[in-house]
PDB file of N, CA and C in Angstrom:
ATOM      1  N   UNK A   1     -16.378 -30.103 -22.825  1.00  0.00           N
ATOM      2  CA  UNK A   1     -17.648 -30.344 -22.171  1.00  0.00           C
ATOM      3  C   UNK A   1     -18.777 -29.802 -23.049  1.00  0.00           C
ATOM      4  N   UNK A   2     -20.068 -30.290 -22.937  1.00  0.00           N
ATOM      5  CA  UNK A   2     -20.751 -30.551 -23.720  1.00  0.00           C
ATOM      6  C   UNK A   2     -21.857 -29.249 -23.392  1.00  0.00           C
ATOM      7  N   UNK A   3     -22.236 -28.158 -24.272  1.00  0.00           N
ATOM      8  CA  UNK A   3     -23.197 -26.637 -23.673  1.00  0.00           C
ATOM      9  C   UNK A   3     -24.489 -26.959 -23.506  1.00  0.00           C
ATOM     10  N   UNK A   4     -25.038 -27.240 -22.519  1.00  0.00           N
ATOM     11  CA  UNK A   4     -26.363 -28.047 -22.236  1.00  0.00           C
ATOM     12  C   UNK A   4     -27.207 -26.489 -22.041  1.00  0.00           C
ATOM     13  N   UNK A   5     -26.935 -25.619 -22.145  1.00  0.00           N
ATOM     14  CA  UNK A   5     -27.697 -24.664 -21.333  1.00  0.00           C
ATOM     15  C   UNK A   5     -28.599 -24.122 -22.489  1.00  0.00           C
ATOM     16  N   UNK A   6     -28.990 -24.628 -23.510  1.00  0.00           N
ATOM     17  CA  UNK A   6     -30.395 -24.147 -24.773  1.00  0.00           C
ATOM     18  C   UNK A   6     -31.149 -25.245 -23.886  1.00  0.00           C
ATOM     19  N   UNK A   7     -30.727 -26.943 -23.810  1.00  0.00           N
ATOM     20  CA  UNK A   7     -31.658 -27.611 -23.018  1.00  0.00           C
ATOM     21  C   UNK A   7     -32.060 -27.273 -22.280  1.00  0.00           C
ATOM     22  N   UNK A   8     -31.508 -26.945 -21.135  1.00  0.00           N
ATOM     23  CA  UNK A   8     -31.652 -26.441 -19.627  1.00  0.00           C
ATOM     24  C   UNK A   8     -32.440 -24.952 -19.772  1.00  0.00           C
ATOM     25  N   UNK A   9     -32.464 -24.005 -20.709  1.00  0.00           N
ATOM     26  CA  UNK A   9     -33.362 -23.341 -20.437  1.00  0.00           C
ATOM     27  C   UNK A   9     -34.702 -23.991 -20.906  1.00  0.00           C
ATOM     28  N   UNK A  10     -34.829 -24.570 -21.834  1.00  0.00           N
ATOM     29  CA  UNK A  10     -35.873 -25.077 -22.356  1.00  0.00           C
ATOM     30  C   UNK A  10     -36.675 -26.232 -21.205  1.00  0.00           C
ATOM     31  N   UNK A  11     -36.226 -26.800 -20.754  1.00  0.00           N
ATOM     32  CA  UNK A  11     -36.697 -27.707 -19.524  1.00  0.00           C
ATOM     33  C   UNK A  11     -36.896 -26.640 -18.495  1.00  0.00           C
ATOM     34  N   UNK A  12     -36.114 -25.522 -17.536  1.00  0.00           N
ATOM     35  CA  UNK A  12     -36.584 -24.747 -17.053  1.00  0.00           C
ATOM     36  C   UNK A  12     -37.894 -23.914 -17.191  1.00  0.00           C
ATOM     37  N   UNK A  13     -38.036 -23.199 -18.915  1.00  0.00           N
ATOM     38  CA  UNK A  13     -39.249 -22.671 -19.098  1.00  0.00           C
ATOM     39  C   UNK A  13     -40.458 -23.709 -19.442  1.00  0.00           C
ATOM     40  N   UNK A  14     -40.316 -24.964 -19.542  1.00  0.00           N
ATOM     41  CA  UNK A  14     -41.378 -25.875 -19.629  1.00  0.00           C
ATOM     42  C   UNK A  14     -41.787 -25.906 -17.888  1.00  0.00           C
ATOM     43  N   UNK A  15     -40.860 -25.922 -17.105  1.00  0.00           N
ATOM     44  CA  UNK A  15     -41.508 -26.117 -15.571  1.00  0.00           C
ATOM     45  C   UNK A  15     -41.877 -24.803 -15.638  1.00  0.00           C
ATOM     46  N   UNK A  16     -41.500 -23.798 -15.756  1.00  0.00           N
ATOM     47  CA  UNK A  16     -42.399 -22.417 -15.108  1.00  0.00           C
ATOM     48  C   UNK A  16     -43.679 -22.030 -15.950  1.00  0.00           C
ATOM     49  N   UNK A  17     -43.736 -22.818 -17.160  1.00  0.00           N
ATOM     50  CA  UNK A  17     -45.239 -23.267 -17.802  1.00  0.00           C
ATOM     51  C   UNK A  17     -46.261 -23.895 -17.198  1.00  0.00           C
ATOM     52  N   UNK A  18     -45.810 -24.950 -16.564  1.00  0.00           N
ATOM     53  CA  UNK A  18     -46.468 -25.945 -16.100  1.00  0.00           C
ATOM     54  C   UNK A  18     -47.048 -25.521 -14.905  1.00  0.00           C
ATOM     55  N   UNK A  19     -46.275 -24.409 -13.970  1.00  0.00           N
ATOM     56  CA  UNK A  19     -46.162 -24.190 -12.862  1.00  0.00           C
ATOM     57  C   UNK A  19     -47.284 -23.200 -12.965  1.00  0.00           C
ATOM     58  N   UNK A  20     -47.515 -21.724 -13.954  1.00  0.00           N
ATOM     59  CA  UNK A  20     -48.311 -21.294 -14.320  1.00  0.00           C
ATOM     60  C   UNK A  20     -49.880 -21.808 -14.536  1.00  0.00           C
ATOM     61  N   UNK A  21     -49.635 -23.034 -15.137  1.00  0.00           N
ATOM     62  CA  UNK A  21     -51.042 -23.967 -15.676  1.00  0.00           C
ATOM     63  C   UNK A  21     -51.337 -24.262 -14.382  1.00  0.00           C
ATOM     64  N   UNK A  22     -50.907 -24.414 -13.223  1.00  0.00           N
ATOM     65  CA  UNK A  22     -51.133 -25.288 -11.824  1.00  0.00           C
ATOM     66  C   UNK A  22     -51.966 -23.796 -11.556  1.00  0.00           C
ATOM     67  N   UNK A  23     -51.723 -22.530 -11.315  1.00  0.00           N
ATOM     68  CA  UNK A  23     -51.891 -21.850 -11.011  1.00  0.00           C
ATOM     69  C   UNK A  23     -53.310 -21.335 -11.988  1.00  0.00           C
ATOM     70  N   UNK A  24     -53.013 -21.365 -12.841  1.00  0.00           N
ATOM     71  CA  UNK A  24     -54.852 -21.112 -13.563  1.00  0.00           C
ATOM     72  C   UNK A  24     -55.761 -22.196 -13.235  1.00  0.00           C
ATOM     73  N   UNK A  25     -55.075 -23.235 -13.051  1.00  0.00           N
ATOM     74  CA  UNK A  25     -55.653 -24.442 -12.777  1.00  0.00           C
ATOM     75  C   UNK A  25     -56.742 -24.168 -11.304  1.00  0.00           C
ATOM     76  N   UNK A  26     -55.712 -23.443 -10.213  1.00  0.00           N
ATOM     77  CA  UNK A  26     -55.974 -22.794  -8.516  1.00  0.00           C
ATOM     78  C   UNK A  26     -57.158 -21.628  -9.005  1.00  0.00           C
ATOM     79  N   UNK A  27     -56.651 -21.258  -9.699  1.00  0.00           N
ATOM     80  CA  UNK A  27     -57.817 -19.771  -9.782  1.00  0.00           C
ATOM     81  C   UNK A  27     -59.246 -19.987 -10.560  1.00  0.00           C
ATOM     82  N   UNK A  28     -58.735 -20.961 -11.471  1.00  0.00           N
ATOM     83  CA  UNK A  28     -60.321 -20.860 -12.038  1.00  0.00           C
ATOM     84  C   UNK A  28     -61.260 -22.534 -11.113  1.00  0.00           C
ATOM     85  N   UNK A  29     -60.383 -23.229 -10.505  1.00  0.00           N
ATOM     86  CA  UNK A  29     -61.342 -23.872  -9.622  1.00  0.00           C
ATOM     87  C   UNK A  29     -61.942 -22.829  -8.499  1.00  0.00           C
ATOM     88  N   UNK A  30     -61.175 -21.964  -8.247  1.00  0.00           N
ATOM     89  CA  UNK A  30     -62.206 -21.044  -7.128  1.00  0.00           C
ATOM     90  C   UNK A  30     -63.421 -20.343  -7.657  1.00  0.00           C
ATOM     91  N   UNK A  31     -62.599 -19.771  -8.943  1.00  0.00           N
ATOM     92  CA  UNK A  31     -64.220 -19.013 -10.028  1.00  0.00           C
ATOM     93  C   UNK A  31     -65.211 -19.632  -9.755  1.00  0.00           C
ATOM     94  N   UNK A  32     -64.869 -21.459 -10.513  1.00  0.00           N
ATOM     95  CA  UNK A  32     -66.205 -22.370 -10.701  1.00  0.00           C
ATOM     96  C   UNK A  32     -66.481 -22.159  -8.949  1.00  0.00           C
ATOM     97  N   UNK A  33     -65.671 -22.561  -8.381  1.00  0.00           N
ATOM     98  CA  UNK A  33     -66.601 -22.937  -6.790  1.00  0.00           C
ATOM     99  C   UNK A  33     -67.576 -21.832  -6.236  1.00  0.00           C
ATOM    100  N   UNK A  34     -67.263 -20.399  -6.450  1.00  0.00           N
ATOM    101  CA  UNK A  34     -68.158 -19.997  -6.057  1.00  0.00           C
ATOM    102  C   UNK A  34     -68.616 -19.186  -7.448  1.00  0.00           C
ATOM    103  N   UNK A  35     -69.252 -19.589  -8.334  1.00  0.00           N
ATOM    104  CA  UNK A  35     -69.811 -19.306  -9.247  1.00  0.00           C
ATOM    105  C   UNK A  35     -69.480 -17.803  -9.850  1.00  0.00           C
ATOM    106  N   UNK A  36     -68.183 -17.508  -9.887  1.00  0.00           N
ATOM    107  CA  UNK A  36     -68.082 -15.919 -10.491  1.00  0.00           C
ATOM    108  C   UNK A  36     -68.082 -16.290 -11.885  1.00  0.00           C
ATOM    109  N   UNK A  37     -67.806 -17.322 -12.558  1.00  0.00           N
ATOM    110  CA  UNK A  37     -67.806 -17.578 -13.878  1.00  0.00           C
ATOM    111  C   UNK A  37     -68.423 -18.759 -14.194  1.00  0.00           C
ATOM    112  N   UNK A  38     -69.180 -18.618 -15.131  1.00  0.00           N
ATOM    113  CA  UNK A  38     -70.313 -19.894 -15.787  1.00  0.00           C
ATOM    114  C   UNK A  38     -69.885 -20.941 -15.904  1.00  0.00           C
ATOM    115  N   UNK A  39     -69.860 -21.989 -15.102  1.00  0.00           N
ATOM    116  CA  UNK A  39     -69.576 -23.448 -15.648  1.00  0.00           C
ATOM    117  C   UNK A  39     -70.855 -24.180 -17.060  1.00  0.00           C
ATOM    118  N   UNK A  40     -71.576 -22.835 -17.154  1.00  0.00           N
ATOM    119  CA  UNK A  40     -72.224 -24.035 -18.724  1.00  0.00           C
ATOM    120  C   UNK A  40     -71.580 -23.596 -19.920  1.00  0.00           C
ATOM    121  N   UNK A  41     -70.261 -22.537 -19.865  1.00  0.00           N
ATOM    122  CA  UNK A  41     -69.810 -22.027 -21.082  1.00  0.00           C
ATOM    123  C   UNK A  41     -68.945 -23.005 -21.375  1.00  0.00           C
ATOM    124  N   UNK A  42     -69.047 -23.373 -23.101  1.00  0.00           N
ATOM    125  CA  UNK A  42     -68.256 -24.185 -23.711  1.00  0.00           C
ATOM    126  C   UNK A  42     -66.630 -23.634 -23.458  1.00  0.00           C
ATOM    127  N   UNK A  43     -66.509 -22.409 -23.504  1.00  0.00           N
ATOM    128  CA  UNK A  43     -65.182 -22.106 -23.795  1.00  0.00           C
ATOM    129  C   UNK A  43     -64.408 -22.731 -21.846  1.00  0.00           C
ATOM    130  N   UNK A  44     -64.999 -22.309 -21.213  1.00  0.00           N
ATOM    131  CA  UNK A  44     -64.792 -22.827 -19.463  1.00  0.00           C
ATOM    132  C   UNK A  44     -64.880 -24.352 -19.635  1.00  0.00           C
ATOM    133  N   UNK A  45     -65.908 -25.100 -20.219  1.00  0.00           N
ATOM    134  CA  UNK A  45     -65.396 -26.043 -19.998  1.00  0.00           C
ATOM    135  C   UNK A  45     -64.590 -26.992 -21.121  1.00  0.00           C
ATOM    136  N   UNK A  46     -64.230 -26.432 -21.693  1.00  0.00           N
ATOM    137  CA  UNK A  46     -62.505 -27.048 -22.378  1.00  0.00           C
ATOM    138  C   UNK A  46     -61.502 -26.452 -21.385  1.00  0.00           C
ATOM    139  N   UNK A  47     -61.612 -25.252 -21.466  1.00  0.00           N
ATOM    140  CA  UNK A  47     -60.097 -24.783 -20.319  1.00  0.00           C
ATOM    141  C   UNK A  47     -60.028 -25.881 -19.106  1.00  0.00           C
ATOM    142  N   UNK A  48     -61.121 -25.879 -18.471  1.00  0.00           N
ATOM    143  CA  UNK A  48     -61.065 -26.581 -17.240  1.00  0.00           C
ATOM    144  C   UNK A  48     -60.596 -28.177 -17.571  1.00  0.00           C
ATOM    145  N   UNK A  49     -61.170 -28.860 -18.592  1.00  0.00           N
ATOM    146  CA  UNK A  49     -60.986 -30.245 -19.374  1.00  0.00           C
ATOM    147  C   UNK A  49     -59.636 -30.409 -19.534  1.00  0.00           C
ATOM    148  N   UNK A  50     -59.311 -29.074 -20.010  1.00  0.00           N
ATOM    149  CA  UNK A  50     -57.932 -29.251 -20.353  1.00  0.00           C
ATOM    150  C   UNK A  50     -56.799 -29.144 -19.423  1.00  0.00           C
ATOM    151  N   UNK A  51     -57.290 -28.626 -18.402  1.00  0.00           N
ATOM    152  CA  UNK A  51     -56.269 -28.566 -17.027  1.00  0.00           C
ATOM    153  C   UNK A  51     -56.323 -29.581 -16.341  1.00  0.00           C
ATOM    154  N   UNK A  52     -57.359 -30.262 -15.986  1.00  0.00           N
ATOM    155  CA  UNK A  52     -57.910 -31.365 -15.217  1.00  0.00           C
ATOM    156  C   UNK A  52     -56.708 -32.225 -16.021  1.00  0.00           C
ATOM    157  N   UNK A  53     -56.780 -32.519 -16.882  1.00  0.00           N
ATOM    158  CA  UNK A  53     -56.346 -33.761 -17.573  1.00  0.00           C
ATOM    159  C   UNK A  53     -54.771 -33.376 -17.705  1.00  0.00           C
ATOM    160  N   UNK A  54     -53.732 -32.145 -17.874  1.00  0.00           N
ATOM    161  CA  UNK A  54     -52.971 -31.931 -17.339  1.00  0.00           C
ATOM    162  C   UNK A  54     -52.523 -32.012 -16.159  1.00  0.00           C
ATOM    163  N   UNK A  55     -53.048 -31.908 -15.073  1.00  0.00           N
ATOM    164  CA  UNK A  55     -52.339 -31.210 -13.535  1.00  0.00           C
ATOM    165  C   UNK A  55     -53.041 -32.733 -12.999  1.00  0.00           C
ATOM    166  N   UNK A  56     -54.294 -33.295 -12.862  1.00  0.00           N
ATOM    167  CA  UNK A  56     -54.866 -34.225 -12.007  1.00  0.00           C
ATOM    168  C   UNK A  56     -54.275 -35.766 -12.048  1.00  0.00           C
ATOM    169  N   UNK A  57     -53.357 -36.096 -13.297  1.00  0.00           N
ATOM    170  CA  UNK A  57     -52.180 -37.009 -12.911  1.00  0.00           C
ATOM    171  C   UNK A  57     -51.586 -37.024 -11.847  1.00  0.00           C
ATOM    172  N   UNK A  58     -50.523 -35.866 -11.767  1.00  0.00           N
ATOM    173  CA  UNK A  58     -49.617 -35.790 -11.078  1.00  0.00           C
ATOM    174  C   UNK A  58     -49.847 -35.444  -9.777  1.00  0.00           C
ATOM    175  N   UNK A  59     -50.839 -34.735  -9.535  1.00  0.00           N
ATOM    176  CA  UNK A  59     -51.882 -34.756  -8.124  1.00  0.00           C
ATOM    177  C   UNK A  59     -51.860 -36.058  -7.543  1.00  0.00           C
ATOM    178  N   UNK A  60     -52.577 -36.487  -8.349  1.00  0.00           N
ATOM    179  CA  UNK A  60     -53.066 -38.110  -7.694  1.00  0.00           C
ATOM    180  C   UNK A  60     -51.504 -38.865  -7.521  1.00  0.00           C
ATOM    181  N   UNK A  61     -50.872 -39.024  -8.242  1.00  0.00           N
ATOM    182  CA  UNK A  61     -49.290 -39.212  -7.734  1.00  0.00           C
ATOM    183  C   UNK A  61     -49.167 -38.815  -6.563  1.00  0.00           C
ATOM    184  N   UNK A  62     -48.726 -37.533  -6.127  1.00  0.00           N
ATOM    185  CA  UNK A  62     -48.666 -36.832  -5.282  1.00  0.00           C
ATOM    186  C   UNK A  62     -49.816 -37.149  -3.598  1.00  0.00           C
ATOM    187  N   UNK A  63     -50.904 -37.129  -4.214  1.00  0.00           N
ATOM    188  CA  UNK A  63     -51.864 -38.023  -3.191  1.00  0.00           C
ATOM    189  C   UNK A  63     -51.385 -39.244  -2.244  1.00  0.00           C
ATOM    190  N   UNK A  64     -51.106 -39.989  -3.490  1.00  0.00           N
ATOM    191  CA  UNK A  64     -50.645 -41.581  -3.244  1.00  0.00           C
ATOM    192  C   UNK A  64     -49.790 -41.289  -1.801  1.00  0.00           C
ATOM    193  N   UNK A  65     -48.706 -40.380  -1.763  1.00  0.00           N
ATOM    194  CA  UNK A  65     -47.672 -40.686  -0.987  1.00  0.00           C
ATOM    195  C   UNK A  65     -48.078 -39.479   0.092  1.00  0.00           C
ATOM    196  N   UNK A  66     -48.402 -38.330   0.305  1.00  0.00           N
ATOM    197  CA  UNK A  66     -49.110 -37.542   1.146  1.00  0.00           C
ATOM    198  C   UNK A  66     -50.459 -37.432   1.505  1.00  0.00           C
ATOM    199  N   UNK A  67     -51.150 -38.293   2.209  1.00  0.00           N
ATOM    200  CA  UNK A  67     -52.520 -37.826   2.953  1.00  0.00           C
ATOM    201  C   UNK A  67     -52.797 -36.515   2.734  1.00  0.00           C
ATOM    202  N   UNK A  68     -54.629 -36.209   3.279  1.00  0.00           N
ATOM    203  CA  UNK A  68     -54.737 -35.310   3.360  1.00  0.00           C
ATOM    204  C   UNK A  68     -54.141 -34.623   4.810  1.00  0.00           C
ATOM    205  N   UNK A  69     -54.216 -33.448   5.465  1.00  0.00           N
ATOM    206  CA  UNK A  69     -53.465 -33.235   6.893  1.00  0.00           C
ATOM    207  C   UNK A  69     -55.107 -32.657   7.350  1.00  0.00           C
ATOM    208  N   UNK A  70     -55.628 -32.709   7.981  1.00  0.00           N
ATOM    209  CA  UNK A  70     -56.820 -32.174   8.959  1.00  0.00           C
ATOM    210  C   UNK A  70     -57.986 -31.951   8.086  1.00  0.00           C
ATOM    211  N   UNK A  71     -57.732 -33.053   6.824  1.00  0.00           N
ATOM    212  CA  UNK A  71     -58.977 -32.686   5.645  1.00  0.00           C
ATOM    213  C   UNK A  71     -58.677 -31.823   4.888  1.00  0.00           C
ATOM    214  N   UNK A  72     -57.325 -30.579   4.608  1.00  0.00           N
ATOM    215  CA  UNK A  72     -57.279 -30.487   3.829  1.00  0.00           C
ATOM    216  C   UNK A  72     -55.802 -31.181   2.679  1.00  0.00           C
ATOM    217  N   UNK A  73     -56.518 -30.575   1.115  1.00  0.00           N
ATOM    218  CA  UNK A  73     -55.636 -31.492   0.276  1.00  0.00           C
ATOM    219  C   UNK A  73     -54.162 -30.444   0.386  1.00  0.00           C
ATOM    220  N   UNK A  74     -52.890 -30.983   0.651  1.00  0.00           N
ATOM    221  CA  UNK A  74     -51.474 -30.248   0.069  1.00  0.00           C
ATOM    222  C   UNK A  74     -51.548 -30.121  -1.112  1.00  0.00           C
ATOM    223  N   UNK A  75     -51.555 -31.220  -1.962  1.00  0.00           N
ATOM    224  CA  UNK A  75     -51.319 -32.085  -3.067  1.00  0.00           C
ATOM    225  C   UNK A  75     -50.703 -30.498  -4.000  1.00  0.00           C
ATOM    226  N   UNK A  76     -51.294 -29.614  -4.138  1.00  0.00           N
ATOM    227  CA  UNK A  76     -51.047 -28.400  -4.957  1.00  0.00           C
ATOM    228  C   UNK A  76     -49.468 -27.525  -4.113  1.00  0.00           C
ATOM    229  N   UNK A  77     -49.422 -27.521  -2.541  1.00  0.00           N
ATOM    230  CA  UNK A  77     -48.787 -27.229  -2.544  1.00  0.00           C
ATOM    231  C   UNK A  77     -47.360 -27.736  -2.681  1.00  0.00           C
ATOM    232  N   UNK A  78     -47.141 -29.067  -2.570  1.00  0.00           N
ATOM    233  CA  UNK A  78     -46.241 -30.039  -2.774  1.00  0.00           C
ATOM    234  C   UNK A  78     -45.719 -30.000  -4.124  1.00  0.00           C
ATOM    235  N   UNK A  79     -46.682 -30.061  -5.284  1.00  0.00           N
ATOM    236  CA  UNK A  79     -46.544 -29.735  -6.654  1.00  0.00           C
ATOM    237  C   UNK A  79     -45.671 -28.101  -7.104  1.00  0.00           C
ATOM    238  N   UNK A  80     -46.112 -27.320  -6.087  1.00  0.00           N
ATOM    239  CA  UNK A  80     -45.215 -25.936  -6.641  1.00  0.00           C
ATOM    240  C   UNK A  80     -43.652 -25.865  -5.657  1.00  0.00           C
ATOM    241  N   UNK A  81     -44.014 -26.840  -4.691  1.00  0.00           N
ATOM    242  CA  UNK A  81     -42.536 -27.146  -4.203  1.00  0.00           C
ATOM    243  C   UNK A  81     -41.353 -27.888  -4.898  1.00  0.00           C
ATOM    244  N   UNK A  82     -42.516 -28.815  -5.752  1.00  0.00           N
ATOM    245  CA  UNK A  82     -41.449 -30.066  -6.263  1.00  0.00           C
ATOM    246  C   UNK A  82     -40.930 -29.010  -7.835  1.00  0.00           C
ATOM    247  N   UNK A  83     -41.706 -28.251  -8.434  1.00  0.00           N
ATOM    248  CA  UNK A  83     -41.512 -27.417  -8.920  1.00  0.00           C
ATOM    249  C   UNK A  83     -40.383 -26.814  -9.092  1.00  0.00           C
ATOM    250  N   UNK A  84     -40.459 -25.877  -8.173  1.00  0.00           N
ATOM    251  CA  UNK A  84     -39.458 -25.205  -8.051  1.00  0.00           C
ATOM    252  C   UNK A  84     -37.669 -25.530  -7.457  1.00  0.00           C
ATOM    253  N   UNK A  85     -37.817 -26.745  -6.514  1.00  0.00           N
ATOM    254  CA  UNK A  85     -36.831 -27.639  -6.218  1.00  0.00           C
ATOM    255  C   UNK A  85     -35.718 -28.378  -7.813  1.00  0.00           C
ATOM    256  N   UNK A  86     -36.760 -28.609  -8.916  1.00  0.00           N
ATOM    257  CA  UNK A  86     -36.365 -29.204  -9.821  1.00  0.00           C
ATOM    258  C   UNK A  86     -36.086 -27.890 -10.603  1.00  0.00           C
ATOM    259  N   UNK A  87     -36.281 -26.729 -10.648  1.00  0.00           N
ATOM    260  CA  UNK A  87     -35.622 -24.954 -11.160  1.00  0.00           C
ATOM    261  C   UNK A  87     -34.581 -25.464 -10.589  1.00  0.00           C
ATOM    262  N   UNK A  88     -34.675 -24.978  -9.804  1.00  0.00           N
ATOM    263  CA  UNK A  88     -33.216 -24.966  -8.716  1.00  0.00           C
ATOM    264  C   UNK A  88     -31.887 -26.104  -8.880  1.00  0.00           C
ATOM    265  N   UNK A  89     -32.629 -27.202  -8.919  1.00  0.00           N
ATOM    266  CA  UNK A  89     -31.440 -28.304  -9.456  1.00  0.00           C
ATOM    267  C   UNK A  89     -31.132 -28.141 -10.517  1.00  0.00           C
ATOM    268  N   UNK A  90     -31.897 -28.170 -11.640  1.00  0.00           N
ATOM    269  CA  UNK A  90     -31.557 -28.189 -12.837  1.00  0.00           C
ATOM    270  C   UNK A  90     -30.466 -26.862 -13.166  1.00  0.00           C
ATOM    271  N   UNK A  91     -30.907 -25.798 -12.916  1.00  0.00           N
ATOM    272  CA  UNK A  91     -30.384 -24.347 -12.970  1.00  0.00           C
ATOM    273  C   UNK A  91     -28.955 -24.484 -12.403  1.00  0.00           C
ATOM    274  N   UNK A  92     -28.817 -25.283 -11.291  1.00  0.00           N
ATOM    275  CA  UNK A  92     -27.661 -25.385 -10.119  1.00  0.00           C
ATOM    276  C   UNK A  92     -26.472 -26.196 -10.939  1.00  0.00           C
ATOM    277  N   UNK A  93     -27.086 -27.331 -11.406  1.00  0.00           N
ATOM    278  CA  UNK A  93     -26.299 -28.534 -11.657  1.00  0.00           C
ATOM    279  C   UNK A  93     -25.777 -28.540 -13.260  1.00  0.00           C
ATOM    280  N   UNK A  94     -26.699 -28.550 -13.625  1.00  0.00           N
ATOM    281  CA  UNK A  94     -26.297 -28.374 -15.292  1.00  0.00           C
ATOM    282  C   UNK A  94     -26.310 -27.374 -16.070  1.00  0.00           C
ATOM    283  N   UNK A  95     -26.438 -25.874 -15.400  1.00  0.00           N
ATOM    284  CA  UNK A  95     -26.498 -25.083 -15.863  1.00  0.00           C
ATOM    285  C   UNK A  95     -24.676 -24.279 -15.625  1.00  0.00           C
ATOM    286  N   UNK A  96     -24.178 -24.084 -16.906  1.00  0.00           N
ATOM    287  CA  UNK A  96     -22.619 -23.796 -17.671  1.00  0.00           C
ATOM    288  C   UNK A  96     -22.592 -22.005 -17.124  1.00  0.00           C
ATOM    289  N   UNK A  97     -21.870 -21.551 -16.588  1.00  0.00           N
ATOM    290  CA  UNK A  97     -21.659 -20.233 -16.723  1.00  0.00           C
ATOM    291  C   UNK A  97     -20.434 -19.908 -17.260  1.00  0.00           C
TER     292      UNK A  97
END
């Protein structure tokens, strides 16, 4: 049988990357919203450019098939579910002990 587990960590630490980026992604939209940090700084807005255009794909995916519930969006929490569901499989299933 074939030792998949250099892949399998490597696909694991790419989701807990990603999962991280979702999460700077959560914190610095609250900064901008209530203004604790400058939205006219160049360096803020690449970070933010650069998350948007990471994470707001798969959101809108995510949209498509879940409404909002009473106005507000899941969409983020669904994303750290699907997240971590795909740890768990991957870790479960193809991971060699």
């Amino acid at each position: 049988m074939i030792n998949l587990n250099p892949f399998v960590n490597l696909l694991g630490s790419l989701l807990s990357f990603y999962s991280l980026l979702v999460f700077i992604y959560i914190i610095m939209y609250y900064l901008l919203l209530f203004k604790v940090i400058n939205n006219y700084n160049q360096f803020v807005i690449r970070v933010n450019r650069f998350l948007v255009q990471i994470i707001e794909p798969v959101l809108e995916k995510i949209r498509k098939f879940i409404p909002n519930v009473a106005g507000i969006d899941i969409s983020l929490i669904i994303l750290f579910i699907l997240i971590r569901f795909s740890k768990d499989v991957l870790y479960t299933y193809l991971y060699v002990y």
